[in-house]
Protein backbone atom coordinates (compact mmCIF):
# COMPACT_ATOMS: atom_id res chain seq x y z
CA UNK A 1 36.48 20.99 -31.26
CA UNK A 2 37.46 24.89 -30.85
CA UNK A 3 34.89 26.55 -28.51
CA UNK A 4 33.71 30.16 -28.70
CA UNK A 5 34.83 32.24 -26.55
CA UNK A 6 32.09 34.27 -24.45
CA UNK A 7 32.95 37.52 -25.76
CA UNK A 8 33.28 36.34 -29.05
CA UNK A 9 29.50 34.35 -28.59
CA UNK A 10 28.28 37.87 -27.91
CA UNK A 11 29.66 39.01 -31.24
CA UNK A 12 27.86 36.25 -32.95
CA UNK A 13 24.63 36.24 -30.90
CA UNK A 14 21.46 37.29 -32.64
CA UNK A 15 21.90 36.71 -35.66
CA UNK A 16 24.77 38.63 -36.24
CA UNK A 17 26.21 36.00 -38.20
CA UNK A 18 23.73 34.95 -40.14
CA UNK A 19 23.50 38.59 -41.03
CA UNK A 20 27.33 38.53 -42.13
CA UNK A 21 25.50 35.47 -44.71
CA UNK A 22 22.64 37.28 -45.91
CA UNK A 23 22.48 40.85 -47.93
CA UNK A 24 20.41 42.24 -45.40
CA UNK A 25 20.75 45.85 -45.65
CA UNK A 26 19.46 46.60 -49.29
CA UNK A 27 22.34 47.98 -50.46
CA UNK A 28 26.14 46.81 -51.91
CA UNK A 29 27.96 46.01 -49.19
CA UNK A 30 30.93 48.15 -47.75
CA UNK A 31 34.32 46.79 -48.34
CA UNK A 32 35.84 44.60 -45.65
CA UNK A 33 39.53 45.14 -44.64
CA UNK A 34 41.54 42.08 -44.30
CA UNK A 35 40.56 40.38 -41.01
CA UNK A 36 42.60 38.72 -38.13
CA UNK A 37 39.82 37.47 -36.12
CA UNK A 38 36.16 37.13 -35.83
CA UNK A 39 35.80 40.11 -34.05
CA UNK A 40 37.36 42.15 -36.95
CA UNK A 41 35.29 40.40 -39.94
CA UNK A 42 32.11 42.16 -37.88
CA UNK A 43 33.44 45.45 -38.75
CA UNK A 44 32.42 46.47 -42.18
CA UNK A 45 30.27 44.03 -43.22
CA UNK A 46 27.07 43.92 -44.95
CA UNK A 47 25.01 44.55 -41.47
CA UNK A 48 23.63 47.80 -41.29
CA UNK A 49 25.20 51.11 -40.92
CA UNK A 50 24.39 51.18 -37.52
CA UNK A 51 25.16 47.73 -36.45
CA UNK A 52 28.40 48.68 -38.74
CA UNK A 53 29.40 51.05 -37.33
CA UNK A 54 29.38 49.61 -33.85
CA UNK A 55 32.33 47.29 -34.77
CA UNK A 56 32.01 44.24 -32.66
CA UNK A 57 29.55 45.42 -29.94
CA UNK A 58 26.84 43.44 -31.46
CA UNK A 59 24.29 42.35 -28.87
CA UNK A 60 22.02 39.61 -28.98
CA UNK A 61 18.60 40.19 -28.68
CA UNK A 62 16.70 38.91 -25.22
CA UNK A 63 16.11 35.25 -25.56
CA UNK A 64 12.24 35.88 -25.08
CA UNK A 65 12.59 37.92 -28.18
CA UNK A 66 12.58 34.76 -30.13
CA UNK A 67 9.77 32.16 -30.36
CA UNK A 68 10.14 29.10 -28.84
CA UNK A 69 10.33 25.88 -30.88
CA UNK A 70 9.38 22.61 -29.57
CA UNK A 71 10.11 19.49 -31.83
CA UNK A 72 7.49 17.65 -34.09
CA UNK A 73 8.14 15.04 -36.37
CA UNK A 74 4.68 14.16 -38.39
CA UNK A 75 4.15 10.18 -38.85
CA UNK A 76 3.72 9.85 -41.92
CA UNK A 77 7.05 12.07 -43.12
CA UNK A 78 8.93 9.37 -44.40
CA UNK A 79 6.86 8.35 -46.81
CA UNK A 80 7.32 11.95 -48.59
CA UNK A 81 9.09 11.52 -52.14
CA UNK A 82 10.45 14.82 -51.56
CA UNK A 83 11.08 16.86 -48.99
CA UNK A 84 12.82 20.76 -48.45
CA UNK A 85 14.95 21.18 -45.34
CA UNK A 86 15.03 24.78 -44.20
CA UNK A 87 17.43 26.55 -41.64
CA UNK A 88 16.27 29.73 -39.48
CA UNK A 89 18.74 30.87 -37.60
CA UNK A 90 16.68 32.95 -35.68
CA UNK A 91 14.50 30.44 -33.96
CA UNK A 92 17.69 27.83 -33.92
CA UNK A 93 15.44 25.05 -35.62
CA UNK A 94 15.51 23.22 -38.65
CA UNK A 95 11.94 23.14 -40.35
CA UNK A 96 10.43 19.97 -43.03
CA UNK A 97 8.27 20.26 -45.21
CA UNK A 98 6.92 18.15 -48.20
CA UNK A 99 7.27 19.43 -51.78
CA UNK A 100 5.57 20.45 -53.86
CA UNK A 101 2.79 21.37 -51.19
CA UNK A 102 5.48 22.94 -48.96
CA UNK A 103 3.13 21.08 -45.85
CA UNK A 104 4.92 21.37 -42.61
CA UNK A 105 5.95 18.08 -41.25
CA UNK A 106 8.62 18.07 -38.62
CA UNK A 107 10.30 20.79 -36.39
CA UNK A 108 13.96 19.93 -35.07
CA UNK A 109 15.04 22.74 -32.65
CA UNK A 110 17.98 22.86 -30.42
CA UNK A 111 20.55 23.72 -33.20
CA UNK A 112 22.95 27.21 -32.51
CA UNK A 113 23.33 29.16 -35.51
CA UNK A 114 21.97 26.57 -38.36
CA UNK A 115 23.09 28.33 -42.14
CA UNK A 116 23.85 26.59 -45.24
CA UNK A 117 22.65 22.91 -45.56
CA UNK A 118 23.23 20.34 -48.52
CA UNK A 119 21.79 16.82 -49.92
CA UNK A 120 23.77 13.92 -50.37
CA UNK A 121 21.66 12.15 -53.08
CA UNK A 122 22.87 9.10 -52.50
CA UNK A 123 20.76 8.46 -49.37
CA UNK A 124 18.84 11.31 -49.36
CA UNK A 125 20.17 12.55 -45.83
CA UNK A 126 20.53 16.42 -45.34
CA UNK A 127 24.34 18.07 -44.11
CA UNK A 128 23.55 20.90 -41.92
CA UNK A 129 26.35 23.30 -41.06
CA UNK A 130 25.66 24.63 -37.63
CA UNK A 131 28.08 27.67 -37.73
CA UNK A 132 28.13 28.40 -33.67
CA UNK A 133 29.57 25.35 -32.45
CA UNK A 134 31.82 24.75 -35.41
CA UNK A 135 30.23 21.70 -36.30
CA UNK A 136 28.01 19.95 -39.09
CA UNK A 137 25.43 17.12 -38.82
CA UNK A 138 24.40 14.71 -41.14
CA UNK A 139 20.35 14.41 -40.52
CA UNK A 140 18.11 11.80 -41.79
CA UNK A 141 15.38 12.51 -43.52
CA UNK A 142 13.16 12.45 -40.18
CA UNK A 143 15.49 15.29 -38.65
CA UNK A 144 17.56 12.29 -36.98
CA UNK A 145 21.41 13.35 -36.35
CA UNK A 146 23.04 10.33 -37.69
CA UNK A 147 26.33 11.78 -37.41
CA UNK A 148 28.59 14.68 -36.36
CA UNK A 149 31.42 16.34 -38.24
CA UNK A 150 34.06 18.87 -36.12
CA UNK A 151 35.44 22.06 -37.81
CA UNK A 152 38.63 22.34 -36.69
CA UNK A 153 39.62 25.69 -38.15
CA UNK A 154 36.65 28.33 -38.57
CA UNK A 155 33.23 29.04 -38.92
CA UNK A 156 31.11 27.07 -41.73
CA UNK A 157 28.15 28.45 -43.23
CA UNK A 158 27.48 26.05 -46.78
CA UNK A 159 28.66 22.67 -47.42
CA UNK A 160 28.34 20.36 -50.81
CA UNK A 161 28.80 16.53 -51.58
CA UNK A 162 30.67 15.39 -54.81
CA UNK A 163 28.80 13.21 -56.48
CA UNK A 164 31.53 11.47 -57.77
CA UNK A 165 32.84 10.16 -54.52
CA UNK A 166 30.32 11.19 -51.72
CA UNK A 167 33.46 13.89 -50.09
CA UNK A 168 31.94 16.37 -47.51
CA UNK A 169 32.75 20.18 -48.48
CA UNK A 170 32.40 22.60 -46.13
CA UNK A 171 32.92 25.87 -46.55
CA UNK A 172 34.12 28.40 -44.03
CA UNK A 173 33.34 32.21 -44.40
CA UNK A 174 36.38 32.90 -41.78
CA UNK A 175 38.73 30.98 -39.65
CA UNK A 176 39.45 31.63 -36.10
CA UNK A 177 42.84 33.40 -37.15
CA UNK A 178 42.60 34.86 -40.62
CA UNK A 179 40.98 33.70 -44.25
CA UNK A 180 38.03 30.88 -44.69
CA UNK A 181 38.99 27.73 -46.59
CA UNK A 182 37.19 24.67 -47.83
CA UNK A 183 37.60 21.76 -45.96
CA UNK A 184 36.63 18.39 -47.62
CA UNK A 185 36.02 15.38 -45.88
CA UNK A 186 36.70 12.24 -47.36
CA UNK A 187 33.25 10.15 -47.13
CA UNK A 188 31.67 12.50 -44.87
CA UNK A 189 34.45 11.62 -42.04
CA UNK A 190 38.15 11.53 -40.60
CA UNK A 191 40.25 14.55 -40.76
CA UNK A 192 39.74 16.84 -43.46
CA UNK A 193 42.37 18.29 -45.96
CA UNK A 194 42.14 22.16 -46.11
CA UNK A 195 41.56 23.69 -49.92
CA UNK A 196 41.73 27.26 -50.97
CA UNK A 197 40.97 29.38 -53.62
CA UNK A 198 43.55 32.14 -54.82
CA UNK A 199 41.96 35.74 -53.59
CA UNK A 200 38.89 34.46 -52.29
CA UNK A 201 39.15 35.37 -48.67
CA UNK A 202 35.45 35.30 -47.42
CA UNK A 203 33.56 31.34 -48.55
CA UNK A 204 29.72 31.41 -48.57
CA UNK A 205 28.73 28.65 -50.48
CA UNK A 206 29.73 26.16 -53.19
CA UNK A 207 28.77 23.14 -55.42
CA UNK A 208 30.02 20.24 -57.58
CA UNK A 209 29.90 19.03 -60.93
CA UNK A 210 29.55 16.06 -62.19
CA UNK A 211 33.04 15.55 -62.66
CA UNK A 212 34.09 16.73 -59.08
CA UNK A 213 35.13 20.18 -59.72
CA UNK A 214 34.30 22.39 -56.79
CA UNK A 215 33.09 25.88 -57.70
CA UNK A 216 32.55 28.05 -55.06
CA UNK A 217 31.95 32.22 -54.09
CA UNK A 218 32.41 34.57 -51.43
CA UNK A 219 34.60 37.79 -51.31
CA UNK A 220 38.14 38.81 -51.64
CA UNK A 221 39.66 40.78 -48.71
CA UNK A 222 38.25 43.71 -50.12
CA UNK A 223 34.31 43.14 -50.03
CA UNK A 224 34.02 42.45 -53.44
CA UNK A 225 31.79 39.37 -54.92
CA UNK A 226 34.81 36.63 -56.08
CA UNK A 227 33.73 32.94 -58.15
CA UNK A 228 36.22 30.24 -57.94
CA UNK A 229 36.66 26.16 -59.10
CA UNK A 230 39.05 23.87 -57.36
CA UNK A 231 39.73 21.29 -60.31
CA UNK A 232 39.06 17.85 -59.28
CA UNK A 233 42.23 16.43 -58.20
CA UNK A 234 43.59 19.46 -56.40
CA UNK A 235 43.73 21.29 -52.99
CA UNK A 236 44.06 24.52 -54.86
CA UNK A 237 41.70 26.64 -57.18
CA UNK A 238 41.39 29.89 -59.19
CA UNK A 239 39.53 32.88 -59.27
CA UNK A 240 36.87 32.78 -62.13
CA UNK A 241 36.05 36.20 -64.14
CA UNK A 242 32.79 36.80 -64.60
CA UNK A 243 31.60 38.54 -67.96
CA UNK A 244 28.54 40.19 -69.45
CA UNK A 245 27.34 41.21 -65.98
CA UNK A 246 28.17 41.79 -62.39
CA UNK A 247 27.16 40.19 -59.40
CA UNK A 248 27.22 42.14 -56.22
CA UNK A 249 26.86 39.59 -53.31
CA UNK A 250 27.23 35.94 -53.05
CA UNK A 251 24.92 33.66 -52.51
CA UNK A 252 24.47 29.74 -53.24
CA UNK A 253 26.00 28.08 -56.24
CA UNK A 254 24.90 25.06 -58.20
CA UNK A 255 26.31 22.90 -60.87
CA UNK A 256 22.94 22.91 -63.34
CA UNK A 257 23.79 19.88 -65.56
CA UNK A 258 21.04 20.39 -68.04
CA UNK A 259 22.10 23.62 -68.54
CA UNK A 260 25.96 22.97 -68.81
CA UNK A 261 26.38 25.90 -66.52
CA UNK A 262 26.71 26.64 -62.96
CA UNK A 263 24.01 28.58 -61.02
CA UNK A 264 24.95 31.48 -59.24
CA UNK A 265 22.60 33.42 -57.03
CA UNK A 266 22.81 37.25 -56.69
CA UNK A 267 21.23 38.20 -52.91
CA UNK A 268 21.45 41.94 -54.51
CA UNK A 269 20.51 41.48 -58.18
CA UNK A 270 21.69 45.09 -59.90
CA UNK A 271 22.64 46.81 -56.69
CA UNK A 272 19.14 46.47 -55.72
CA UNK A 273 17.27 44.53 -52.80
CA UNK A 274 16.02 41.54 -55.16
CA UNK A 275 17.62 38.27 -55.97
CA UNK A 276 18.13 36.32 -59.06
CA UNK A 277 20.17 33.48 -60.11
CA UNK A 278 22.71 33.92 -62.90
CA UNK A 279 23.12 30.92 -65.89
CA UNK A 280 27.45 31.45 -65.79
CA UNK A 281 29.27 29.61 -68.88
CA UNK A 282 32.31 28.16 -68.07
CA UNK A 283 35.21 28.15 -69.89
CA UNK A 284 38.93 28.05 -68.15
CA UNK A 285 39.15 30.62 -66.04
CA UNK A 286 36.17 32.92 -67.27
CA UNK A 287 32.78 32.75 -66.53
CA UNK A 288 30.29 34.37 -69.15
CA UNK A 289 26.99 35.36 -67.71
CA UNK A 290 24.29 34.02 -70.49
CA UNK A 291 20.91 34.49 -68.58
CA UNK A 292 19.07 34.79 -65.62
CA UNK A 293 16.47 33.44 -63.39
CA UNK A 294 14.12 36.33 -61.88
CA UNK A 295 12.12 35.60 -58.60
CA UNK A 296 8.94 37.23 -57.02
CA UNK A 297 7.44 36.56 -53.79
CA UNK A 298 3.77 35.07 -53.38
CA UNK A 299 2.34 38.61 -53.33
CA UNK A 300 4.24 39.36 -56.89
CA UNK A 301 6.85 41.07 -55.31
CA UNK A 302 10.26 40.93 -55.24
CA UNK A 303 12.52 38.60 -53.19
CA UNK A 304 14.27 40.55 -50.97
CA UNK A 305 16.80 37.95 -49.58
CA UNK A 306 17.28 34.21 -50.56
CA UNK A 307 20.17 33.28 -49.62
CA UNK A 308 20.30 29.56 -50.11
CA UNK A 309 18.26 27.47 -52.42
CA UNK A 310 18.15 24.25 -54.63
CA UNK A 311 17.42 23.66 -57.60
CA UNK A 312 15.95 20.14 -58.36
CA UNK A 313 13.57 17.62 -59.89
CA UNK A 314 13.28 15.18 -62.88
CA UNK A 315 11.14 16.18 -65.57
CA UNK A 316 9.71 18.98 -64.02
CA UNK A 317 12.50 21.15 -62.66
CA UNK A 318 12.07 23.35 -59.43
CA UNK A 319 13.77 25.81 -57.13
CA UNK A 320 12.76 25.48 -53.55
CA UNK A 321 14.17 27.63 -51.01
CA UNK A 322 13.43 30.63 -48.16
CA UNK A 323 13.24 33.85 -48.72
CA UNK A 324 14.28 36.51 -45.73
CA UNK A 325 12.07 38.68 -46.36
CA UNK A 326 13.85 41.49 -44.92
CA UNK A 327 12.49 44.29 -46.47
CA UNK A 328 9.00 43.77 -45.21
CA UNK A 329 7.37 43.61 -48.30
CA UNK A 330 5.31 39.98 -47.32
CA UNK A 331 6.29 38.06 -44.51
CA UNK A 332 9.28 35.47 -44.40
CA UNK A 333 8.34 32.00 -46.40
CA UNK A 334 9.70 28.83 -48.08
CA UNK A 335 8.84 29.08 -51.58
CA UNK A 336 8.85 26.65 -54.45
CA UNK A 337 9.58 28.05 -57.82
CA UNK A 338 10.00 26.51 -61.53
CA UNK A 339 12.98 26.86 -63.03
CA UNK A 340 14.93 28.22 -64.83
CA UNK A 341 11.01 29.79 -65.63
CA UNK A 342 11.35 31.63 -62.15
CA UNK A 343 8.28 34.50 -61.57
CA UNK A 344 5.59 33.69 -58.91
CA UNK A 345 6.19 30.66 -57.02
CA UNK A 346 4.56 27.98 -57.43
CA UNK A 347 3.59 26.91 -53.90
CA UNK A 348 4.71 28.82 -50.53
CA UNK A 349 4.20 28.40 -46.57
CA UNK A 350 4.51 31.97 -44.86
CA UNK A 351 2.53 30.24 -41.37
CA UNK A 352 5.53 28.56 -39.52
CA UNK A 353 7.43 32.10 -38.29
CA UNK A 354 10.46 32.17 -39.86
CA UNK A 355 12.45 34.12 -38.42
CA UNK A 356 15.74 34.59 -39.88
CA UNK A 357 15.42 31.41 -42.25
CA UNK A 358 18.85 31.15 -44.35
CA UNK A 359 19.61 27.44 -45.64
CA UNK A 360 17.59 24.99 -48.47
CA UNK A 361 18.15 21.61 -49.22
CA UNK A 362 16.25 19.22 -51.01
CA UNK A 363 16.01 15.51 -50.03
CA UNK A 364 14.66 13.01 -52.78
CA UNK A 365 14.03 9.87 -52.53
């Protein structure tokens, strides 16, 4: 395993890259030059003008800034028929909680920069990406680390599993030298084989079909929102153009197999601090936006900032995930919404102190 570097650690401290994940700022993000480096994919990105502005001289907040976690698994936890896995990379904790109530039942701290998660359905265990150390965990559904997974090439924020074969993607916004990639491990182990995506330069987050193609988004070189599919089968994909809309900044993408369409999330839905989740039609190499998905908070406002979320359930379907909250309009929360129905969520916990809370995953049993 590659380890940080102390200056670079200060560059990522606080947040700061969790903030390069989430639209935090309220506004379309500045373009990004073409980056060598960590240091230089800090300069230009969606943080705010005045974070911006001071390149790479990003420092973390005082650790007594931050509240202290202390872990709690409830007794009765496994029992839960479904639970939603949340990631605050503030606090450095992974939070339970049972769905639909959205009751607290285990905190699992210890974790350095904890972003995009995913389910593998098969078992019902929860990937985390912990972007810091370069490294993922498998977690069982008591917050257990069953198993550890080395990125050997960059920083990973989102992961996926193919249904079709249980493979491990992970995706990495940037490597330690240039570009992200996707890196899929066979079975969740081993080495993994590198795949990219023509133009996409910047990978947030991704998802599989049922037929193992990999569709993925982040940004080109250039800031600007990019949607890609690696075909099942290959190591390379192509760039997806979106039509009958834009979306401004990535955020996590599902295959929605009732709909025949893959779910994109929009952290700045009309160049505007709200989020919404696109309904994108594929066909070849276009994507044709045909609807949309329109969330409020628990106060009937609007979401200011999910940035990962899953969408989920049997007959009734759902979209559970946690909302930033940046904008100050109610305080952070994990929400549970219907979808595609969307509107005022159905159940919501604001009490645990999220912080900066980024990933969602759902584990069913």
């Amino acid at each position: 395993m590659r380890f940080i570097s102390a200056f670079q650690r200060a560059a990522l401290g606080g947040c700061a890259l969790a903030l390069i994940l989430a639209a935090c700022n309220g506004s379309q993000p500045s373009a990004l030059a073409p980056s060598t480096g960590l240091t230089d994919a800090l300069v230009g990105s969606h943080l705010s003008p005045a974070l911006a502005a001071k390149s790479v001289a990003v420092v973390p907040p005082a650790v007594g800034n931050h509240r202290i976690v202390k872990k709690w698994v409830a007794a009765d936890i496994a029992r839960a028929p479904r639970l939603l896995f949340a990631s605050d990379s503030g606090t450095n904790s992974i939070y339970i909680f049972t769905l639909p109530a959205l009751t607290l039942k285990a905190t699992v701290p210890g974790f350095d920069e904890p972003q995009g998660m995913c389910a593998d359905n098969r078992t019902g265990d929860i990937w985390a990406t912990n972007t810091a150390t370069e490294q993922i965990f498998l977690l069982s559904r008591t917050g257990t680390v069953l198993k550890t997974v080395d990125d050997s090439s960059g920083y990973p924020v989102g992961c996926a599993v193919n249904p079709a074969n249980g493979n491990l993607a992970v995706f990495n916004i940037f490597g330690f030298s240039g570009s992200g990639e996707v890196l899929v491990y066979a079975g969740g182990s081993g080495t993994p084989t590198p795949q990219t995506i023509t133009n996409l330069y910047y990978y947030y987050f991704g998802g599989y079909d049922n037929n193992g193609n990999l569709f993925a988004d982040g940004r080109d070189d250039s800031g600007n929102f990019t949607l890609g599919e690696i075909p099942a089968g290959s190591n390379t994909g192509h760039v997806i153009t979106v039509t009958g809309g834009t979306i401004y900044f990535p955020g996590f993408v599902q295959w929605y197999a009732p709909g025949n369409y893959v779910a994109v999330d929009d952290q700045l839905c009309g160049d505007t601090e709200a989020a919404c989740i696109y309904w994108i039609t594929i066909a070849g190499s276009t994507g044709t936006i045909t609807g949309k998905a329109t969330l409020e908070n628990y106060g009937g406002g609007q979401i200011c900032d999910l940035v990962q979320g899953e969408i989920a359930g049997n007959k009734q379907g759902f979209l559970a995930g946690s909302d930033y909250e940046y904008c100050g309009y109610a305080s952070g929360a994990v929400n549970r919404w219907l979808y595609p129905a969307g509107g005022l969520p159905t159940n919501y916990n604001d009490s645990f102190g999220a912080e900066v809370p980024i990933g969602a995953a759902v584990s069913m049993k």
